[in-house]
C-alpha atoms as a PDB file:
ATOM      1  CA  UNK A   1       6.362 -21.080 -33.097  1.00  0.00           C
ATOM      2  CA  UNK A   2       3.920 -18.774 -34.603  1.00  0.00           C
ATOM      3  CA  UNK A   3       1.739 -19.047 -30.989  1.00  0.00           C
ATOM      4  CA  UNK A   4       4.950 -18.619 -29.171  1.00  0.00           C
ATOM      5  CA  UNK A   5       5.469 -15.351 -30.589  1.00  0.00           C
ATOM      6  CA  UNK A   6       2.298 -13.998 -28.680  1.00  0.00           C
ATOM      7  CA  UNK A   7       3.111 -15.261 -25.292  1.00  0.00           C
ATOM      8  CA  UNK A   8       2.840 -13.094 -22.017  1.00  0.00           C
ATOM      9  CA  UNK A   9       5.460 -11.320 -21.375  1.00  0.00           C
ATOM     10  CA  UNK A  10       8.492 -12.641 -19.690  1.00  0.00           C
ATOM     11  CA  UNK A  11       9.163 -11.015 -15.809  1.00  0.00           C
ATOM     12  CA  UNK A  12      12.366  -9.629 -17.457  1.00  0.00           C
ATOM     13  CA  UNK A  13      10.849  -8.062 -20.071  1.00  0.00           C
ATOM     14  CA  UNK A  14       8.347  -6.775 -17.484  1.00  0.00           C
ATOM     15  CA  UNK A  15      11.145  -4.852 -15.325  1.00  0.00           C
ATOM     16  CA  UNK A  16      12.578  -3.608 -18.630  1.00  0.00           C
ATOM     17  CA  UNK A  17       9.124  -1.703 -19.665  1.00  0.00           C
ATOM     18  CA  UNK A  18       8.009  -0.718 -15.883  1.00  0.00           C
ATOM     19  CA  UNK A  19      11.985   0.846 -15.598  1.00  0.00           C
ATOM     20  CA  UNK A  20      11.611   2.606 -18.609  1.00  0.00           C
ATOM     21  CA  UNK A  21       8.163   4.474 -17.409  1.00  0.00           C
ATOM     22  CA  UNK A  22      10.006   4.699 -14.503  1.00  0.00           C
ATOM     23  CA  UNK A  23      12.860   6.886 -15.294  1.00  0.00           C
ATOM     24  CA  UNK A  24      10.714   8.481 -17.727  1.00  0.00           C
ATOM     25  CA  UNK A  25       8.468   9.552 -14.398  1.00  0.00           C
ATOM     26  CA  UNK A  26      11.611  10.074 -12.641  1.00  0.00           C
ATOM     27  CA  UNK A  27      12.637  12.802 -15.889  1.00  0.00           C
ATOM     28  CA  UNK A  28       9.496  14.456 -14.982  1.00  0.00           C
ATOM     29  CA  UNK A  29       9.754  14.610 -11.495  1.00  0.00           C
ATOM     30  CA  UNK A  30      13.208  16.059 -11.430  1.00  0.00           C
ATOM     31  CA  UNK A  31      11.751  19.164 -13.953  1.00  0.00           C
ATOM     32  CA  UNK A  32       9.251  20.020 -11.247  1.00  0.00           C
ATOM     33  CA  UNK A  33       6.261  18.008 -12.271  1.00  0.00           C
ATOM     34  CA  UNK A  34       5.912  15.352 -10.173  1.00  0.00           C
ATOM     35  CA  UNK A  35       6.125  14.742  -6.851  1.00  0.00           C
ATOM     36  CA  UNK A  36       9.669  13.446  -5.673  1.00  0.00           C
ATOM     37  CA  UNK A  37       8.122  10.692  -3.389  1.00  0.00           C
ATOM     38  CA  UNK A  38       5.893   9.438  -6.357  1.00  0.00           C
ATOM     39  CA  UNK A  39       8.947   9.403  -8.586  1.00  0.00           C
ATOM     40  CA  UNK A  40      10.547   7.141  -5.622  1.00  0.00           C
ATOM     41  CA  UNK A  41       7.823   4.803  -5.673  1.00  0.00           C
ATOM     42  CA  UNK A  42       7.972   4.257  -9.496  1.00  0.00           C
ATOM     43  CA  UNK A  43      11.745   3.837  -9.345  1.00  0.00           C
ATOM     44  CA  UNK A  44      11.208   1.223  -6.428  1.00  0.00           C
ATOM     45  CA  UNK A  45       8.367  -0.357  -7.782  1.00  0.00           C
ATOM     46  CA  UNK A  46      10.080  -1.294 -11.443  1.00  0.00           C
ATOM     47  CA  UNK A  47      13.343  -2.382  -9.888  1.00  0.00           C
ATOM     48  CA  UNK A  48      11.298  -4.536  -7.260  1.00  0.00           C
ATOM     49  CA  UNK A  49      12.345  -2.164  -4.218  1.00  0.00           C
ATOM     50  CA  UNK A  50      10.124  -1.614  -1.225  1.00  0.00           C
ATOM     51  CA  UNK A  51      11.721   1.253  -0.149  1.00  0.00           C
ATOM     52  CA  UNK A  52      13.331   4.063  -2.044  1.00  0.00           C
ATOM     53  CA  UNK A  53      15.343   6.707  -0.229  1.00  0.00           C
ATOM     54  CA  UNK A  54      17.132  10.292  -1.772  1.00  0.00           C
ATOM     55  CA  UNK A  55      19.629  11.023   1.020  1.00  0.00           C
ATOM     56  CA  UNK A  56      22.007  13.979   1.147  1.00  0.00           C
ATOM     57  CA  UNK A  57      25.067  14.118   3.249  1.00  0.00           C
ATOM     58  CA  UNK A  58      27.935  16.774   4.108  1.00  0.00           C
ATOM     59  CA  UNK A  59      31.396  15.564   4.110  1.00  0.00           C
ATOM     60  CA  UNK A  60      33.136  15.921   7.416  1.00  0.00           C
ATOM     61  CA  UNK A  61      30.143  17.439   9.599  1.00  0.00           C
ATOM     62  CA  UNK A  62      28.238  15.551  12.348  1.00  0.00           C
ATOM     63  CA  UNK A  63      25.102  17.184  10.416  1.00  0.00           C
ATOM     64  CA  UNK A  64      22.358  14.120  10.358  1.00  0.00           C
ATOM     65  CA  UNK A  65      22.153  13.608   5.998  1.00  0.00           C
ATOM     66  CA  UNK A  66      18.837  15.034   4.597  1.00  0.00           C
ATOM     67  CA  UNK A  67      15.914  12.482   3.545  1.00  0.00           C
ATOM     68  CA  UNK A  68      13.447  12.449   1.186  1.00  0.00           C
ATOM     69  CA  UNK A  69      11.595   8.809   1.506  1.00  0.00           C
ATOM     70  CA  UNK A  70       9.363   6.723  -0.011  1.00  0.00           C
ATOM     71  CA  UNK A  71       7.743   3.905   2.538  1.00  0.00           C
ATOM     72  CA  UNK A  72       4.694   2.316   2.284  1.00  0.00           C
ATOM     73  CA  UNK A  73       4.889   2.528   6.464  1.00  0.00           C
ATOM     74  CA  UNK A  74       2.602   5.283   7.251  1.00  0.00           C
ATOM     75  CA  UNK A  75       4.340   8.175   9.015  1.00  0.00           C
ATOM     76  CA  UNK A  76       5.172   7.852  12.644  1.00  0.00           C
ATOM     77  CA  UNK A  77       5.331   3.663  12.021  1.00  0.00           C
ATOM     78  CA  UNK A  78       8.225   2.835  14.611  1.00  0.00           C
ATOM     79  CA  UNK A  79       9.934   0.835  11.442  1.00  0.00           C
ATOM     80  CA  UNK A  80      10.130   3.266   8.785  1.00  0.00           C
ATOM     81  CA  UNK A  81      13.449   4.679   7.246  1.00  0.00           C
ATOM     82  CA  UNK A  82      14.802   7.466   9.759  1.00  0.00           C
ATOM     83  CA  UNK A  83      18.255   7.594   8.515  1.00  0.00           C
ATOM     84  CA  UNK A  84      20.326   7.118   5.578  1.00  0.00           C
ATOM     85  CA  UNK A  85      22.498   3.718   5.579  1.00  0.00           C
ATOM     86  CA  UNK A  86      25.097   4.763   3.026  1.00  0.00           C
ATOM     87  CA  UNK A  87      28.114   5.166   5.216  1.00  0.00           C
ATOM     88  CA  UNK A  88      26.676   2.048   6.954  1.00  0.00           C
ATOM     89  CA  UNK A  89      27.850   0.454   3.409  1.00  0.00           C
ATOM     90  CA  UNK A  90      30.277   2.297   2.500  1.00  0.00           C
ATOM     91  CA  UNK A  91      32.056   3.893   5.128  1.00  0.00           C
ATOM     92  CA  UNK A  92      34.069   7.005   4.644  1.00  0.00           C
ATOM     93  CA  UNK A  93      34.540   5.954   1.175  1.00  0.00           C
ATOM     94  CA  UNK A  94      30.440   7.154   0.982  1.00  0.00           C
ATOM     95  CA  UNK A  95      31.563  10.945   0.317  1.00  0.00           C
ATOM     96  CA  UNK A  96      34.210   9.882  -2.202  1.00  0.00           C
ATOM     97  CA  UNK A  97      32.688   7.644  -4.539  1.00  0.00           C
ATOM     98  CA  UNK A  98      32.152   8.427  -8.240  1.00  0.00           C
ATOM     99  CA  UNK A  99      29.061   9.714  -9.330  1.00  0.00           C
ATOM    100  CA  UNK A 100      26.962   6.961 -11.507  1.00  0.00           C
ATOM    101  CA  UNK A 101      28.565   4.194  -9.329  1.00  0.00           C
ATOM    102  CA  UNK A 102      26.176   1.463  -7.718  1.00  0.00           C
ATOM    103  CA  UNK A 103      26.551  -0.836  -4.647  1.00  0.00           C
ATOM    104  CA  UNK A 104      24.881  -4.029  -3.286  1.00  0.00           C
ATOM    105  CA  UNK A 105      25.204  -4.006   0.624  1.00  0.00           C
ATOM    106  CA  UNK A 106      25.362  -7.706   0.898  1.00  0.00           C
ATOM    107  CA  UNK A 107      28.447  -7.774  -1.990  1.00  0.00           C
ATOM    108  CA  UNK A 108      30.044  -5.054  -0.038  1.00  0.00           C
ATOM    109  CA  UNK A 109      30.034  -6.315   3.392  1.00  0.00           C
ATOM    110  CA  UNK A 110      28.930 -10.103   4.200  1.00  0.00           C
ATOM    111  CA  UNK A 111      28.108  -8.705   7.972  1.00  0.00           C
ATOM    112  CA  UNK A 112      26.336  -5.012   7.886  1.00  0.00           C
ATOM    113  CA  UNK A 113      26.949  -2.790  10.472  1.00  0.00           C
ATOM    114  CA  UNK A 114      24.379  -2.730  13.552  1.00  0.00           C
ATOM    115  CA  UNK A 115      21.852  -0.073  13.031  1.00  0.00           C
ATOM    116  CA  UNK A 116      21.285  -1.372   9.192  1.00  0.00           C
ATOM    117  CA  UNK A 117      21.197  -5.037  10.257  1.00  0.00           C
ATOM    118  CA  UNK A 118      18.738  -4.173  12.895  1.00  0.00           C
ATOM    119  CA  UNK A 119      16.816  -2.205  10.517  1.00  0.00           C
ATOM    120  CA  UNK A 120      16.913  -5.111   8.071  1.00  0.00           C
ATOM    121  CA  UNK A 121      15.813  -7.551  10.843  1.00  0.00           C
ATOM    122  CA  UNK A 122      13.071  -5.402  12.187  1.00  0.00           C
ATOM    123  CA  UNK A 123      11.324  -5.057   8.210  1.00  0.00           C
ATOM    124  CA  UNK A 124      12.763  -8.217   7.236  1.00  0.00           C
ATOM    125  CA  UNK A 125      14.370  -6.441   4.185  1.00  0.00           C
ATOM    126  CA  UNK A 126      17.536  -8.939   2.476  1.00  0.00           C
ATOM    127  CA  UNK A 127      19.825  -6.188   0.901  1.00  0.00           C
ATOM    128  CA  UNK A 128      20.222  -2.548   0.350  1.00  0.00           C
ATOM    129  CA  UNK A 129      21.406  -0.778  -2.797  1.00  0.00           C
ATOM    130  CA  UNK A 130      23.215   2.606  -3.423  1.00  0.00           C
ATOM    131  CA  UNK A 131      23.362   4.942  -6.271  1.00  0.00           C
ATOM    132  CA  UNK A 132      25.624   7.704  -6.077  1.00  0.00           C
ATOM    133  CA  UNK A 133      23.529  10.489  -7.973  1.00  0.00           C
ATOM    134  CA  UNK A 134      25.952  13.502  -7.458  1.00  0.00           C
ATOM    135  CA  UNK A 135      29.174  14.552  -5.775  1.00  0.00           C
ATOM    136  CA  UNK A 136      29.187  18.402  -4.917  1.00  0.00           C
ATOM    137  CA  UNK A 137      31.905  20.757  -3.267  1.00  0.00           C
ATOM    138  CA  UNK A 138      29.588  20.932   0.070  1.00  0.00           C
ATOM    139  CA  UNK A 139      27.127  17.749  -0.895  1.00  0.00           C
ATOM    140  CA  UNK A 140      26.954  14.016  -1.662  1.00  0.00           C
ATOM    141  CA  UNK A 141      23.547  12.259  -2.827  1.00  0.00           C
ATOM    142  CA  UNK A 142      22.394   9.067  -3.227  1.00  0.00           C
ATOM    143  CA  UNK A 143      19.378   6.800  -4.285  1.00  0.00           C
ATOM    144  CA  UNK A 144      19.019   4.222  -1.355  1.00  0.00           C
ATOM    145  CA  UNK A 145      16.601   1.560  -2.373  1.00  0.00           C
ATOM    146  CA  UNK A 146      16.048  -1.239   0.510  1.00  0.00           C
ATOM    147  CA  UNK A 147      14.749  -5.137  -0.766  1.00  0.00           C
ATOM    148  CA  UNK A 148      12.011  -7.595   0.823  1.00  0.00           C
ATOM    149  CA  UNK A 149      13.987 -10.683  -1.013  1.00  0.00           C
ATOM    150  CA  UNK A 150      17.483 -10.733  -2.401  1.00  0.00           C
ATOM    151  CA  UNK A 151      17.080  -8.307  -5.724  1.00  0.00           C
ATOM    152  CA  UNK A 152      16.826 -10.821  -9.217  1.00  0.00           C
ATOM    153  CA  UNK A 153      20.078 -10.579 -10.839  1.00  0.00           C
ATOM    154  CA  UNK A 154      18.418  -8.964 -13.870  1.00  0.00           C
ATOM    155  CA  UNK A 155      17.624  -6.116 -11.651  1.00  0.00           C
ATOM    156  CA  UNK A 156      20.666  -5.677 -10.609  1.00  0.00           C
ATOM    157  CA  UNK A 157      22.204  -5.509 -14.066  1.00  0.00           C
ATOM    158  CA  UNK A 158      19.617  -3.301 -14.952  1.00  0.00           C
ATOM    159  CA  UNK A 159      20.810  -0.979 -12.182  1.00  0.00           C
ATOM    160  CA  UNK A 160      24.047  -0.853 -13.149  1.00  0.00           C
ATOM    161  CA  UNK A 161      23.492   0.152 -16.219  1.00  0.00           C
ATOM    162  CA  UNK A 162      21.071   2.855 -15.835  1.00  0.00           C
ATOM    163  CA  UNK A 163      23.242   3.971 -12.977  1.00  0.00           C
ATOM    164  CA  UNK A 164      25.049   7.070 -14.828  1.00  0.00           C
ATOM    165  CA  UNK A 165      21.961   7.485 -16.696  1.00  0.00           C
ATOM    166  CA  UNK A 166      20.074   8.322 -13.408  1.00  0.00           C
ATOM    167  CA  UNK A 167      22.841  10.169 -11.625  1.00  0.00           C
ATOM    168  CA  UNK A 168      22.837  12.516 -15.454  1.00  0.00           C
ATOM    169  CA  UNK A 169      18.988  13.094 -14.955  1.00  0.00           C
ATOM    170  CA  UNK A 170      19.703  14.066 -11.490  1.00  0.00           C
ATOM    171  CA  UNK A 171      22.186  16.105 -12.522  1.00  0.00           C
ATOM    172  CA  UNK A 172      20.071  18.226 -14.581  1.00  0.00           C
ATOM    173  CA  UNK A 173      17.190  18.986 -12.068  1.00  0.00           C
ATOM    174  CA  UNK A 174      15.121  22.142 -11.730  1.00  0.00           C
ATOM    175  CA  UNK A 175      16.789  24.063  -8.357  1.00  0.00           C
ATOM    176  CA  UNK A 176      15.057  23.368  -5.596  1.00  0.00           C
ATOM    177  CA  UNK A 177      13.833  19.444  -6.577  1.00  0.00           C
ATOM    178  CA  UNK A 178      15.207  18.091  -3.065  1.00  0.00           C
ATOM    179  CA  UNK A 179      14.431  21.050  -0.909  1.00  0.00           C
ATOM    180  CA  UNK A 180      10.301  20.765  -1.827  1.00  0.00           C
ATOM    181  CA  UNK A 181      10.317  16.867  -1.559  1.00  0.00           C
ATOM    182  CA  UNK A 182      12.065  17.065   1.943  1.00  0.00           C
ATOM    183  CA  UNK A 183       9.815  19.559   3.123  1.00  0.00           C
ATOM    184  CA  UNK A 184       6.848  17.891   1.709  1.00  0.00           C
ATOM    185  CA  UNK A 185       7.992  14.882   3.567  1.00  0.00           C
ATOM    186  CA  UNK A 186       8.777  17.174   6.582  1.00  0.00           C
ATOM    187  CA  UNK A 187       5.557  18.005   6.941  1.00  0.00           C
ATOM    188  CA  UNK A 188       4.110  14.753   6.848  1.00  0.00           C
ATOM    189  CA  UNK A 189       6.299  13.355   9.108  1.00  0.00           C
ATOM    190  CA  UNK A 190       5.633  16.248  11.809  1.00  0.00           C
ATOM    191  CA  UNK A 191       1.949  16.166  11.499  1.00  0.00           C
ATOM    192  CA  UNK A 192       2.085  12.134  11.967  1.00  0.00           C
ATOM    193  CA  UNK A 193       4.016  12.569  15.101  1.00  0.00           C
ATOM    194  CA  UNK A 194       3.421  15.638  16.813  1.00  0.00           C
ATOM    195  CA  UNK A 195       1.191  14.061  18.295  1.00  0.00           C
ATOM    196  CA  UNK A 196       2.611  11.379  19.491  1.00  0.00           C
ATOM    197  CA  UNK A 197       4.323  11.364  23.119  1.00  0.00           C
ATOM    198  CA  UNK A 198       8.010  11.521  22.536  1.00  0.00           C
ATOM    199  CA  UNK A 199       8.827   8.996  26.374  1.00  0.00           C
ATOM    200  CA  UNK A 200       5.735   6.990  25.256  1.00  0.00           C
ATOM    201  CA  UNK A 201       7.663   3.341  25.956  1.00  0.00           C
ATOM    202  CA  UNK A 202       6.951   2.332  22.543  1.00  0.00           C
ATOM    203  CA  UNK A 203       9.157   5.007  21.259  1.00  0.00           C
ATOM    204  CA  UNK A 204       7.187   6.523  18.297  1.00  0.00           C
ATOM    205  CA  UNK A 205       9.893   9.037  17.216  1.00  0.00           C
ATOM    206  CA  UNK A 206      12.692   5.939  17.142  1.00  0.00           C
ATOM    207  CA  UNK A 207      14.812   7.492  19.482  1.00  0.00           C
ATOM    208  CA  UNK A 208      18.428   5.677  20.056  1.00  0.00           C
ATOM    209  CA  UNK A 209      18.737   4.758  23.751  1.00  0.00           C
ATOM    210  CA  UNK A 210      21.024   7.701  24.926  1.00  0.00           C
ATOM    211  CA  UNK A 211      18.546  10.406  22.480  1.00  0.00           C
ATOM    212  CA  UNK A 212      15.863   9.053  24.778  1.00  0.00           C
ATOM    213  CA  UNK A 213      17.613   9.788  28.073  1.00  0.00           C
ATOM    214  CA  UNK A 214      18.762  13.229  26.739  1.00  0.00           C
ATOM    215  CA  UNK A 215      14.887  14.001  26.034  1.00  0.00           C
ATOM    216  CA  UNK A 216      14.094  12.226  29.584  1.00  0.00           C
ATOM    217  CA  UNK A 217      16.738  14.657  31.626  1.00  0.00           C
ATOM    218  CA  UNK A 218      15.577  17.875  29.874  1.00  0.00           C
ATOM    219  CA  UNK A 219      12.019  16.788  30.525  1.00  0.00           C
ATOM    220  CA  UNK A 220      13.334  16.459  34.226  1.00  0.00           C
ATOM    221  CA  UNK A 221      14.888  20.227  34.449  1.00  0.00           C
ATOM    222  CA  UNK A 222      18.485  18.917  34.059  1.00  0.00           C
ATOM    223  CA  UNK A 223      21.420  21.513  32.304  1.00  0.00           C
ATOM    224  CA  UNK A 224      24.079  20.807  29.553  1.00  0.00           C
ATOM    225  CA  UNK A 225      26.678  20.062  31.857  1.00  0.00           C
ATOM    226  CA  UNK A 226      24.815  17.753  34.581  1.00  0.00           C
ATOM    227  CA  UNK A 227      23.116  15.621  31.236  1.00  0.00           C
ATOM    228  CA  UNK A 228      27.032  15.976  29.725  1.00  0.00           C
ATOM    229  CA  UNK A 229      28.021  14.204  33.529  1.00  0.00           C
ATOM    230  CA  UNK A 230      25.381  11.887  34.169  1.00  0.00           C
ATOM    231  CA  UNK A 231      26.082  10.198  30.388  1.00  0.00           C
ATOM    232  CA  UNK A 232      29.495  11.142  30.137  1.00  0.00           C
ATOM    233  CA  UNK A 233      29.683  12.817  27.070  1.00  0.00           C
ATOM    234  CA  UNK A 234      31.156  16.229  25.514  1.00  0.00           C
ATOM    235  CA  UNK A 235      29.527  19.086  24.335  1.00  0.00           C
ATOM    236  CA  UNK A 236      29.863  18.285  21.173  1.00  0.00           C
ATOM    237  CA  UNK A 237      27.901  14.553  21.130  1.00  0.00           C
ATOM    238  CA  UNK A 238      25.263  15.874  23.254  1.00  0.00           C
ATOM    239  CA  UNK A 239      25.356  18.582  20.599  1.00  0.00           C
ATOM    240  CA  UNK A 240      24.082  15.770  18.227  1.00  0.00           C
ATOM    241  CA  UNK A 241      21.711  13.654  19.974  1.00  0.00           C
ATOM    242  CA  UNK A 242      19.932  17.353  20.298  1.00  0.00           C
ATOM    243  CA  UNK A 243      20.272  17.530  16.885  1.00  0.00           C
ATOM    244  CA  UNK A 244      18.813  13.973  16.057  1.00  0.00           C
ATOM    245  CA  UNK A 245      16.079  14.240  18.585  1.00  0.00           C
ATOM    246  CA  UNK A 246      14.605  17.742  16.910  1.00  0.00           C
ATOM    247  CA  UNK A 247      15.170  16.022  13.215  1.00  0.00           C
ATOM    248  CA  UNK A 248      13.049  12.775  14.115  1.00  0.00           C
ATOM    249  CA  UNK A 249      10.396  14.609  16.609  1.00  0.00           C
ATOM    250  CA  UNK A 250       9.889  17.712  14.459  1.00  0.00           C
ATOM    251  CA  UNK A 251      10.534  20.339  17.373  1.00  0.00           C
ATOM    252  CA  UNK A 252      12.745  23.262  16.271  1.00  0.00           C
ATOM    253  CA  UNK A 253      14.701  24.095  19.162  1.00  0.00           C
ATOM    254  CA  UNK A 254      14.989  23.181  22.740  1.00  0.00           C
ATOM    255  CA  UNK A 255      12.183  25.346  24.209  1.00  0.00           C
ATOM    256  CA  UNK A 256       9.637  23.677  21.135  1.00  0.00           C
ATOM    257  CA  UNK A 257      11.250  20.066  22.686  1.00  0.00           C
ATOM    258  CA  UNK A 258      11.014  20.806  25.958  1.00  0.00           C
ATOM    259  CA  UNK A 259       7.673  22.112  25.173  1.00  0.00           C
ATOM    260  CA  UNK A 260       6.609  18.849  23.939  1.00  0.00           C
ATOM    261  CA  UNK A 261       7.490  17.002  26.685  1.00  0.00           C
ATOM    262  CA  UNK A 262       5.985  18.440  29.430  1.00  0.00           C
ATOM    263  CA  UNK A 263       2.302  19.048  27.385  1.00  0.00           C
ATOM    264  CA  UNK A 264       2.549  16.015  25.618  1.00  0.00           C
ATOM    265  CA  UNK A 265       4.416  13.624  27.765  1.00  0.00           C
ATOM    266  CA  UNK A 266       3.358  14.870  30.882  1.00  0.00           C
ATOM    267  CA  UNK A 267       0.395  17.034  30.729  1.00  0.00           C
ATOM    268  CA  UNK A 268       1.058  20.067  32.694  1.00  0.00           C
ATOM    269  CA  UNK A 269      -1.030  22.342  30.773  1.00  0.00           C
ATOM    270  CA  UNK A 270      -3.970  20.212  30.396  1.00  0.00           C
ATOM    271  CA  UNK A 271      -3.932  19.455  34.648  1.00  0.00           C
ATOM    272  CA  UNK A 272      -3.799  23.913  35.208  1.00  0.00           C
ATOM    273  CA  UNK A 273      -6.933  23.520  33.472  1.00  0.00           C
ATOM    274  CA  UNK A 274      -8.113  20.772  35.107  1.00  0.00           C
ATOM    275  CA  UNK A 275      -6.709  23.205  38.458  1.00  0.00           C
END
């Protein structure tokens, strides 16, 4: 009894110490200082997460939600987290949830919904939980944390209870928390791929199939209306494929995209030179 006393610690009792330095880092990194990605990580590492994800979305706008992401996928890895997945869980019910709630994706819905099932195929990830952190007049955000294996159950009771306690924290960040960790990750994520060829075949910007024909007919001279025609859609979804395509290649407007695909795609500039 009196060895027994002095015995390793249990894996429970493990999660319990690693989550409390973890929201302790995660108090510091929402007053400014610490990085927002390294607070991810500590978050996802004591709660057994591979991936941790701060998304922000706007009710009732086609507006792609705002990332912040930590992924131990080096930027421009085909895999790694390009979207947010919490209206892939939740539905519509993903801008009206209380803040301080928490979801399992598997409890939720038995079948996910295609782009997070192939997600969760393609990283062989089991289950995806959601913390609402805050519900704002023009703003909703969440902690997204993705799982290798099915999370333990003591996890997930941890969760739930520090749920409120991590929406509160969130609640009281320094202005400006998620704008610097988005651009931070902003500018990782452009200098990874800028690079990179946007109709390379192997896709390196993760480009849905009708993004990658919109990007394909611009690079071929086509207008609005005859890329509206050929795919038969309005103004308004061609609106956001553009809008998708300069979030996950890093080119500002059209003239940067198309700009980008004929130096880096096709090499126009380098073959005047070569002229």
């Amino acid at each position: 009894m009196f060895q027994e006393s002095f015995s390793e610690p249990t894996i429970e009792r493990q999660i319990d110490l690693g989550l409390i330095d973890a929201v302790t880092l995660w108090c510091e990194t929402l007053q400014g200082r610490r990085s927002v990605t390294e607070g991810l990580r500590q978050v996802a590492a004591a709660l057994g997460a591979e991936v941790a994800v701060l998304s922000r979305l706007v009710p009732q706008s086609e507006m792609m939600p705002r990332l912040v992401v930590h992924d131990p996928l080096p930027h421009g890895a085909g895999r790694r987290v390009q979207r947010s997945f919490a209206r892939d869980v939740l539905g519509d019910y993903a801008t009206r949830a209380r803040a301080g709630s928490m979801w399992q994706g598997s409890v939720v819905n038995d079948r996910p919904e295609p782009e997070l099932a192939r997600f969760q195929q393609a990283r062989g990830f089991q289950d995806v939980v959601l913390v609402m952190l805050a519900r704002e007049a023009h703003q909703v955000d969440f902690l997204e944390l993705h799982f290798r294996a099915a999370p333990a159950p003591r996890a997930i009771g941890t969760l739930t209870m520090m749920a409120d306690t991590l929406s509160r924290i969130w609640m009281g960040r320094v202005p400006g928390v998620f704008a610097q960790g988005q651009l931070s990750d902003r500018v990782q994520r452009t200098q990874a791929t800028i690079d990179a060829p946007i109709l390379d075949t192997r896709n390196p910007n993760q480009l849905s199939r009708a993004e990658f024909r919109v990007c394909l007919m611009i690079s071929r001279g086509l207008s609005d209306e005859a890329i509206m025609e050929e795919l038969s859609i309005t103004g308004s979804t061609l609106r956001t494929h553009l809008r998708n395509v300069y979030g996950k290649t890093g080119a500002q407007n059209r003239a940067a995209l198309m700009h980008r695909l004929l130096v880096r795609d096709f090499g126009i500039e380098r073959r005047k030179g070569a002229a």
